[in-house]
Protein backbone atom coordinates (compact mmCIF):
# COMPACT_ATOMS: atom_id res chain seq x y z
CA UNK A 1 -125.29 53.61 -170.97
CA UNK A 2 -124.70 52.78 -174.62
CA UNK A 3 -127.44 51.76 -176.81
CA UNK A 4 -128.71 50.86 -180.33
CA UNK A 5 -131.20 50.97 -182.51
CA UNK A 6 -133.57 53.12 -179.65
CA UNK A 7 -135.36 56.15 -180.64
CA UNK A 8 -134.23 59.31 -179.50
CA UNK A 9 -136.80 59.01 -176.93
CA UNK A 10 -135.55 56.17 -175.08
CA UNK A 11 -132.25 57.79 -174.94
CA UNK A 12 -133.80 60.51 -173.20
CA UNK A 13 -135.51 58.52 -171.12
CA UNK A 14 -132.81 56.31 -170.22
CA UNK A 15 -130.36 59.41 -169.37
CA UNK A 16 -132.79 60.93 -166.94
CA UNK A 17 -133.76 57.45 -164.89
CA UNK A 18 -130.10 56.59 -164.82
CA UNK A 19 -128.79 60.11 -164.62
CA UNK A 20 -126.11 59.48 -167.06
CA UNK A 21 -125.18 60.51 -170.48
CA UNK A 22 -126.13 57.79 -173.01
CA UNK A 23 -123.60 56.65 -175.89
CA UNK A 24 -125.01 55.49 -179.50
CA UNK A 25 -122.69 52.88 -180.19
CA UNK A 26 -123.55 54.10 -184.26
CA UNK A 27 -122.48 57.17 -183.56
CA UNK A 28 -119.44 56.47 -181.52
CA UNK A 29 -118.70 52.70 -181.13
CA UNK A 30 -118.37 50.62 -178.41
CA UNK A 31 -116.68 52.25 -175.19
CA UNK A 32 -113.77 50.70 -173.97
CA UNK A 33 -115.41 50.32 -169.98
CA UNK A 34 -117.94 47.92 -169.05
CA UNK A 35 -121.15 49.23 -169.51
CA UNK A 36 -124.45 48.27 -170.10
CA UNK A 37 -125.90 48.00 -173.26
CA UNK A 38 -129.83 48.16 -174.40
CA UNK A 39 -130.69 46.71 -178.06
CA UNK A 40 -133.64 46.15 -180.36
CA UNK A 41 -133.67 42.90 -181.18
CA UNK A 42 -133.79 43.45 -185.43
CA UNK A 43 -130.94 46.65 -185.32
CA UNK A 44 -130.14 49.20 -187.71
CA UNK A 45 -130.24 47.83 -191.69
CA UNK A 46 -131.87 44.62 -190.05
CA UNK A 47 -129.33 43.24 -188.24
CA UNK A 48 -130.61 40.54 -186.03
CA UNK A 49 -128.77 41.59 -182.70
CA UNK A 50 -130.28 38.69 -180.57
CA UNK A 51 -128.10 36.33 -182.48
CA UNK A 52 -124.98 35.60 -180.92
CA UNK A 53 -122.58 35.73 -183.68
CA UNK A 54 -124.07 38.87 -184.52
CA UNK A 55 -123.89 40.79 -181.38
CA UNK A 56 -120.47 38.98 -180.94
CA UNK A 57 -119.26 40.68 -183.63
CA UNK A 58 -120.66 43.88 -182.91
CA UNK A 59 -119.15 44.12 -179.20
CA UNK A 60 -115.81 42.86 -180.94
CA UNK A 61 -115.57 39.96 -178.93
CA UNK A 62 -116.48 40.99 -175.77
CA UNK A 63 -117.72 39.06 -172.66
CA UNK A 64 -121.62 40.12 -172.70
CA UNK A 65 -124.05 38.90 -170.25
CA UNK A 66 -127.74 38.86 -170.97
CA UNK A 67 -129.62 40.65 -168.08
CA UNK A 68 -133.35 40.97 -168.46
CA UNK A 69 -135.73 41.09 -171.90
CA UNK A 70 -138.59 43.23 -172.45
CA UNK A 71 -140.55 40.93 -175.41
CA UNK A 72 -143.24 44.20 -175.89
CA UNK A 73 -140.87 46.63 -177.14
CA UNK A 74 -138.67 44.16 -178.52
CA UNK A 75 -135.49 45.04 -176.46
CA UNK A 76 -132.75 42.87 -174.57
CA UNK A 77 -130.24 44.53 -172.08
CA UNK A 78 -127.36 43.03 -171.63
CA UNK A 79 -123.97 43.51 -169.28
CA UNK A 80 -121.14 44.28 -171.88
CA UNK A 81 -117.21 43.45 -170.86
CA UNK A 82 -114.43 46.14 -170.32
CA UNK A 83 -112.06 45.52 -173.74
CA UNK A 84 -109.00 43.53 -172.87
């Protein structure tokens, strides 16, 4: 489960509820496999990632579906495309 922005704690706590290892798309980009993919809302160097042209530029023109929001911790989780 990729992510961005997230403290190191919700990485940890995202690997142990999913049991799965969890990808920093700053530290290693966007996987190639669908995935999903949990944001902050204002990213890293204030990028507003709840823009579309924004976060359509960062998943390199990917399909991306919006699953669910969580407005108190200011995060959106969204279904991200395999690359074509």
């Amino acid at each position: 489960m990729p992510y961005s922005g997230l403290s190191a704690i919700w990485s940890t706590v995202l690997a142990f509820y999913r049991n799965h290892e969890v990808v920093n798309y700053d530290e290693v980009g966007v996987p190639a496999e669908e995935h999903i993919l949990v944001v902050r809302v204002a990213g890293k160097g204030g990028v507003d990632l709840g823009s579309q042209a924004a976060l359509g530029e960062y998943l390199e023109g990917r399909h991306y579906e919006q699953l669910f929001t969580w407005p108190e911790q200011e995060t959106v989780v969204y279904l991200v495309g395999s690359r074509q």
